[in-house]
Protein backbone atom coordinates (compact mmCIF):
# COMPACT_ATOMS: atom_id res chain seq x y z
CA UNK A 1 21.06 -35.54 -5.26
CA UNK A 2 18.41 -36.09 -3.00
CA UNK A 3 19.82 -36.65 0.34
CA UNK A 4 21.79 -33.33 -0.45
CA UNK A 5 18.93 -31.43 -1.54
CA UNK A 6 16.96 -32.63 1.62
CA UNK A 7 19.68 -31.26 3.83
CA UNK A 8 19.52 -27.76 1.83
CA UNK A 9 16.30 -27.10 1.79
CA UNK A 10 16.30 -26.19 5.94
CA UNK A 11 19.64 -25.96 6.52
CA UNK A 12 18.97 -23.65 9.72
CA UNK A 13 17.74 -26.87 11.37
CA UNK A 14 20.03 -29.59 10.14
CA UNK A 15 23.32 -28.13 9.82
CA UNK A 16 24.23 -25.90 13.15
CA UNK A 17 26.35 -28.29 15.29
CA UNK A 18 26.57 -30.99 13.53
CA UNK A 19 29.00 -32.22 10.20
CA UNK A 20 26.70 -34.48 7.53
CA UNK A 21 28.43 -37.24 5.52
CA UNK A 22 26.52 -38.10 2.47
CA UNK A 23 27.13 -39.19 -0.94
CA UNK A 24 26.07 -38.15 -4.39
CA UNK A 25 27.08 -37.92 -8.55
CA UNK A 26 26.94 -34.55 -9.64
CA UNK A 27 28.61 -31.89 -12.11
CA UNK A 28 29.44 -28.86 -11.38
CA UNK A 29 26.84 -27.20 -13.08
CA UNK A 30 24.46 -29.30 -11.26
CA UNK A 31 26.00 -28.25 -7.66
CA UNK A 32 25.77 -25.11 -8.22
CA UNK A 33 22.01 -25.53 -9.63
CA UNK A 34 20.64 -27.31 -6.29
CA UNK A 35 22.33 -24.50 -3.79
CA UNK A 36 20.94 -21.92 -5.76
CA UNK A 37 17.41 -23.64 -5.36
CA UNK A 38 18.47 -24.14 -1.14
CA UNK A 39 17.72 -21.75 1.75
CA UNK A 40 21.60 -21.31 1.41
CA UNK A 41 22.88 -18.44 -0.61
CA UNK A 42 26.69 -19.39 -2.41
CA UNK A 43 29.75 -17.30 -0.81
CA UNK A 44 32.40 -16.48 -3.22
CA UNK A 45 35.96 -17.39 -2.15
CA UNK A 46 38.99 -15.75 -3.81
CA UNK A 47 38.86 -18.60 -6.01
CA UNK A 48 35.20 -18.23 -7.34
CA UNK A 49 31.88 -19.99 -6.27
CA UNK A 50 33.43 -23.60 -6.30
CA UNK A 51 37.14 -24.05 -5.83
CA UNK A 52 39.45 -27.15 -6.22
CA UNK A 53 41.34 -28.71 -3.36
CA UNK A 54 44.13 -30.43 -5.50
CA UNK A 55 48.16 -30.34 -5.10
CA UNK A 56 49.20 -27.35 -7.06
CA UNK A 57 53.19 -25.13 -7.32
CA UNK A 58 52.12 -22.30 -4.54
CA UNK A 59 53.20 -23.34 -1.31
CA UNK A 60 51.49 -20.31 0.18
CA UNK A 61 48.12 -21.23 -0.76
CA UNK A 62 47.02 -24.13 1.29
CA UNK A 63 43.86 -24.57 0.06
CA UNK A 64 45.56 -26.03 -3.17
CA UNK A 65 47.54 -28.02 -1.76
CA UNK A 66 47.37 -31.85 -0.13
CA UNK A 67 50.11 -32.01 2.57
CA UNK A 68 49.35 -31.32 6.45
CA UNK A 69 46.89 -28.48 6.87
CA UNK A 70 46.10 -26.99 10.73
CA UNK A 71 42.49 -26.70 12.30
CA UNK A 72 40.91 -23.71 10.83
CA UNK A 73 37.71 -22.20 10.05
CA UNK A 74 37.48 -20.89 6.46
CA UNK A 75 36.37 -17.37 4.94
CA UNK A 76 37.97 -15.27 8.20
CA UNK A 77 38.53 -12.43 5.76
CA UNK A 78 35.19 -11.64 5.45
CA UNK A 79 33.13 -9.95 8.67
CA UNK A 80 31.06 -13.31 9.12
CA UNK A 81 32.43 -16.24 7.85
CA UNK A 82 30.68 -18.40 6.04
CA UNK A 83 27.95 -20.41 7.59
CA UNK A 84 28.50 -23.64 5.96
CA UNK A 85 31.67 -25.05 3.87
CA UNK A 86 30.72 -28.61 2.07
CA UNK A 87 33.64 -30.69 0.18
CA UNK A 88 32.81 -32.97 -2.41
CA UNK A 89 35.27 -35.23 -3.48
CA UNK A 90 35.86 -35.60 -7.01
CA UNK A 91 39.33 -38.06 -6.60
CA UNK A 92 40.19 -39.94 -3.61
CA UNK A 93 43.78 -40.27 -4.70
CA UNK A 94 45.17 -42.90 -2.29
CA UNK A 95 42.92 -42.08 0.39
CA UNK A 96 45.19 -42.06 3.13
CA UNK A 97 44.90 -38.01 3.78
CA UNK A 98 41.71 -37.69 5.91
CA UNK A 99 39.87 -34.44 6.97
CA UNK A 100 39.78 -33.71 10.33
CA UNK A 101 36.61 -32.03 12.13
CA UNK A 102 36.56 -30.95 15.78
CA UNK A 103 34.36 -29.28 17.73
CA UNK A 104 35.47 -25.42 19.39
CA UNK A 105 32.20 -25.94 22.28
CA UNK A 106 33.90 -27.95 24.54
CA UNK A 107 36.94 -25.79 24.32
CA UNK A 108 35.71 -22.71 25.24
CA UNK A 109 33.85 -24.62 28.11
CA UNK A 110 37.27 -25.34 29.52
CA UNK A 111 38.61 -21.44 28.76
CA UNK A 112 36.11 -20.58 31.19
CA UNK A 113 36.79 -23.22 33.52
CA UNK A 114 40.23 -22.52 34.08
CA UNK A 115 41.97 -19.42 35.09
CA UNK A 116 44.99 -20.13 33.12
CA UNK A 117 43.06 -19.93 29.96
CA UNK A 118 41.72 -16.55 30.68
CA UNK A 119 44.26 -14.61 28.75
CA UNK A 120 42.62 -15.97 25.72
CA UNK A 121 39.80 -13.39 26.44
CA UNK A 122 42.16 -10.66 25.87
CA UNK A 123 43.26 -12.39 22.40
CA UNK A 124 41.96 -11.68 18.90
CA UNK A 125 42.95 -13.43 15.67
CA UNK A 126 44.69 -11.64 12.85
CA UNK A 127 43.60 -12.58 9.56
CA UNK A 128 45.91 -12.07 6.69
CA UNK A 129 44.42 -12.75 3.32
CA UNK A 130 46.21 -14.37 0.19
CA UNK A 131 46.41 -10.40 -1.22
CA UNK A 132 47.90 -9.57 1.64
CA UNK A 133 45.04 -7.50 3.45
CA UNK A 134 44.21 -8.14 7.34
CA UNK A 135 40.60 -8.73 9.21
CA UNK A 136 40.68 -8.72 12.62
CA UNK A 137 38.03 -11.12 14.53
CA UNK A 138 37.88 -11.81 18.39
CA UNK A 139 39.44 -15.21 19.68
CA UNK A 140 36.10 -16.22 21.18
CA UNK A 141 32.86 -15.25 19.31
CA UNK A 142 29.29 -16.21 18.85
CA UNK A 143 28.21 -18.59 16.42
CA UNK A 144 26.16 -16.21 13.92
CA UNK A 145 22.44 -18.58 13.79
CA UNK A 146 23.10 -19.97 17.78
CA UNK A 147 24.35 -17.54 19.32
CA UNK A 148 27.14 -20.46 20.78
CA UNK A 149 30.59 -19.43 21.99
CA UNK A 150 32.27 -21.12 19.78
CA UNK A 151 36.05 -20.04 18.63
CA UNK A 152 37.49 -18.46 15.15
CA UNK A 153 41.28 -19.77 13.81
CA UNK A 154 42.66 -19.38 10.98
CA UNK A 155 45.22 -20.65 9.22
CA UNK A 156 46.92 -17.17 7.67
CA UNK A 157 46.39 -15.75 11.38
CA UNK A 158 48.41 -14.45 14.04
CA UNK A 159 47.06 -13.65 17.54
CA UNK A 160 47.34 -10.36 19.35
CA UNK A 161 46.12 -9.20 22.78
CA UNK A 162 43.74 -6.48 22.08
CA UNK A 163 42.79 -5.31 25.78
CA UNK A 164 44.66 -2.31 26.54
CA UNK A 165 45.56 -3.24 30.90
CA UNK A 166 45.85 -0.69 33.36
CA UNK A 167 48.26 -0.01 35.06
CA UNK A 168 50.58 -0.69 31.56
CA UNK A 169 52.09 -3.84 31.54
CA UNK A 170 49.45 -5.90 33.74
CA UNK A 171 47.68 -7.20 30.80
CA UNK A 172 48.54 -10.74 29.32
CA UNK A 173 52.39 -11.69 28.71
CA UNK A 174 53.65 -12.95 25.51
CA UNK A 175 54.36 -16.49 27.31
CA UNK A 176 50.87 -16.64 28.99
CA UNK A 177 49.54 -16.29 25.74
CA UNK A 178 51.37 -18.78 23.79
CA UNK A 179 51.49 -20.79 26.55
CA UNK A 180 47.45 -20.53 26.55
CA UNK A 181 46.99 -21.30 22.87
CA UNK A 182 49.42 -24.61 22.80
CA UNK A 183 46.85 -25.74 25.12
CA UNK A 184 43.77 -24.80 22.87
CA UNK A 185 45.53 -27.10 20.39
CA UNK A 186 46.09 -29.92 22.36
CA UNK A 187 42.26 -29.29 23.61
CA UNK A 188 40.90 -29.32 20.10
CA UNK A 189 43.20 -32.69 19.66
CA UNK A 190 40.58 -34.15 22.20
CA UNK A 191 38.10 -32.66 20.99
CA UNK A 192 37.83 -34.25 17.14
CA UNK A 193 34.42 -35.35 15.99
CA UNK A 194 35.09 -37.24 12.77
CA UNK A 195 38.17 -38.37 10.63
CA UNK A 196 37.05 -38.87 7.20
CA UNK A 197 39.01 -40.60 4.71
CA UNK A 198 37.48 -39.76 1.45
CA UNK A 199 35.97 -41.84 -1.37
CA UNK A 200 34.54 -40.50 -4.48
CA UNK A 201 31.36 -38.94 -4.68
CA UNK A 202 31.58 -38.40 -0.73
CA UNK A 203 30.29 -34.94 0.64
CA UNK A 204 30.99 -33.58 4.17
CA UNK A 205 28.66 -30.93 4.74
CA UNK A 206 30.47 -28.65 8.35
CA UNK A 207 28.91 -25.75 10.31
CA UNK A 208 32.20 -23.53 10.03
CA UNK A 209 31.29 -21.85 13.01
CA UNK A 210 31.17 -24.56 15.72
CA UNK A 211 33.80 -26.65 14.12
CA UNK A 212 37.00 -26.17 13.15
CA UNK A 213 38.62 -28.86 10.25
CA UNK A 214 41.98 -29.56 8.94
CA UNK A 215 44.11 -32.33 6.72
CA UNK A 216 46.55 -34.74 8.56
CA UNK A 217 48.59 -36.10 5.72
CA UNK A 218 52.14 -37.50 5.72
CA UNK A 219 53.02 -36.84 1.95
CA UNK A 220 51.92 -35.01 -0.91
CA UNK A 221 48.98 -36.55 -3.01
CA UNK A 222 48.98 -35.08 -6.45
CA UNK A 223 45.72 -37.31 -7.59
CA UNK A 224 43.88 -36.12 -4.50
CA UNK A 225 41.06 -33.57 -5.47
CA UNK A 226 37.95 -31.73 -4.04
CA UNK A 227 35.96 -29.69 -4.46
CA UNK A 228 34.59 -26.41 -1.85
CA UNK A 229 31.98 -24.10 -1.65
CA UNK A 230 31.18 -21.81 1.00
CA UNK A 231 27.42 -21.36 2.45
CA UNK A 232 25.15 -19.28 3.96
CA UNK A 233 21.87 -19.25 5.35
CA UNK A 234 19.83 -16.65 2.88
CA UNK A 235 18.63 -13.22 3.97
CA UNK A 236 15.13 -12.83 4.00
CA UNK A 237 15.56 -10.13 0.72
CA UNK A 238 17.30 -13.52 -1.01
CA UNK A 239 14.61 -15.58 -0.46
């Protein structure tokens, strides 16, 4: 637990802008023990402090599942998301379904380089949570601790232009926009940092502001399981 309890105790230095790979034997309990001890304060998911990525019957839920999974950042539906998400893998399973990490800097460099990408200004992302409820966050945002325009996507999320154009009907078309988001895809695809396949005892600690992550898998991998908890840097009054 070292190496992970190095990393935590100034997380505001070591973990904006970069994804850490390191490796350690733990329990639950014992997780849970170290962050608590950290500069980072735990953020509850919908499925408690520490969740499990494993194949399970709810096709909706993706985050128990271990087919093909989009880029996304985690925790839109709260009004920040989470600082920090770190996986710990608990069962490889056949090892053949990496995570996926890419980085959202260079992409909104290019938004603002081109004028066909400019649309995407005029965009924000829809949110809908597993309860059904929506939160509402702008396209392209600033990372919370750099202050980095960085990008928010979501997997439950659907885009909408949220810049009301005068005259009616100048604003953004429905083809300029989906036209303008294929291309933030196939950007990202360029853009991917690190393709981890996992091994046991393997953690990837990600700033889930500045990158994005997903799982490329071709089949289902019902041995396959992690485990995720989100992170924040503490308030000052948590300290």
């Amino acid at each position: 637990m070292n190496e992970l309890t190095h990393v935590l105790n100034d997380p505001g230095k070591s973990l904006p802008g970069r994804t850490e790979l390191l490796s350690a034997d733990f329990d639950r309990d014992g997780l849970q023990a170290a962050l608590r001890e950290s500069s980072l304060a735990i953020i509850p998911s919908s499925d408690g402090e520490i969740s499990t990525v494993s194949q399970s019957g709810d096709p909706n839920d993706n985050s128990r599942q271990t087919g093909f999974f989009d880029l996304h950042q985690d925790g839109l539906y709260y009004p920040t998301a989470p600082h920090f998400l770190l996986l710990y893998c608990e069962d490889a399973g056949r090892g053949d379904s990496p995570t996926v990490v890419a980085d959202t800097r260079p992409v909104v460099e290019e938004i603002d380089r081109r004028p066909d990408l400019q649309v995407l200004r005029e965009v924000e992302l829809v949110y809908r949570g597993k309860s059904g409820d929506e939160h509402s966050h702008p396209l392209l945002e600033s990372h919370p601790l750099t202050k980095w325009r960085v990008l928010n996507l979501g997997a439950r999320a659907y885009v909408r232009s949220f810049v009301k154009s005068e005259p009616p009907g100048a604003g953004a078309t429905l083809r300029e926009v989906v036209s303008a988001m294929a291309e933030v895809f196939r950007l990202l695809d360029g853009a991917v940092v690190r393709r981890h396949f996992w091994k046991k005892g393997d953690i990837l600690l990600i700033d889930n502001h500045t990158f994005v992550h997903g799982r490329e898998a071709k089949s289902l991998d019902f041995q396959r399981k992690l485990l995720r908890v989100w992170l924040s840097v503490k308030d000052r009054g948590q300290q």
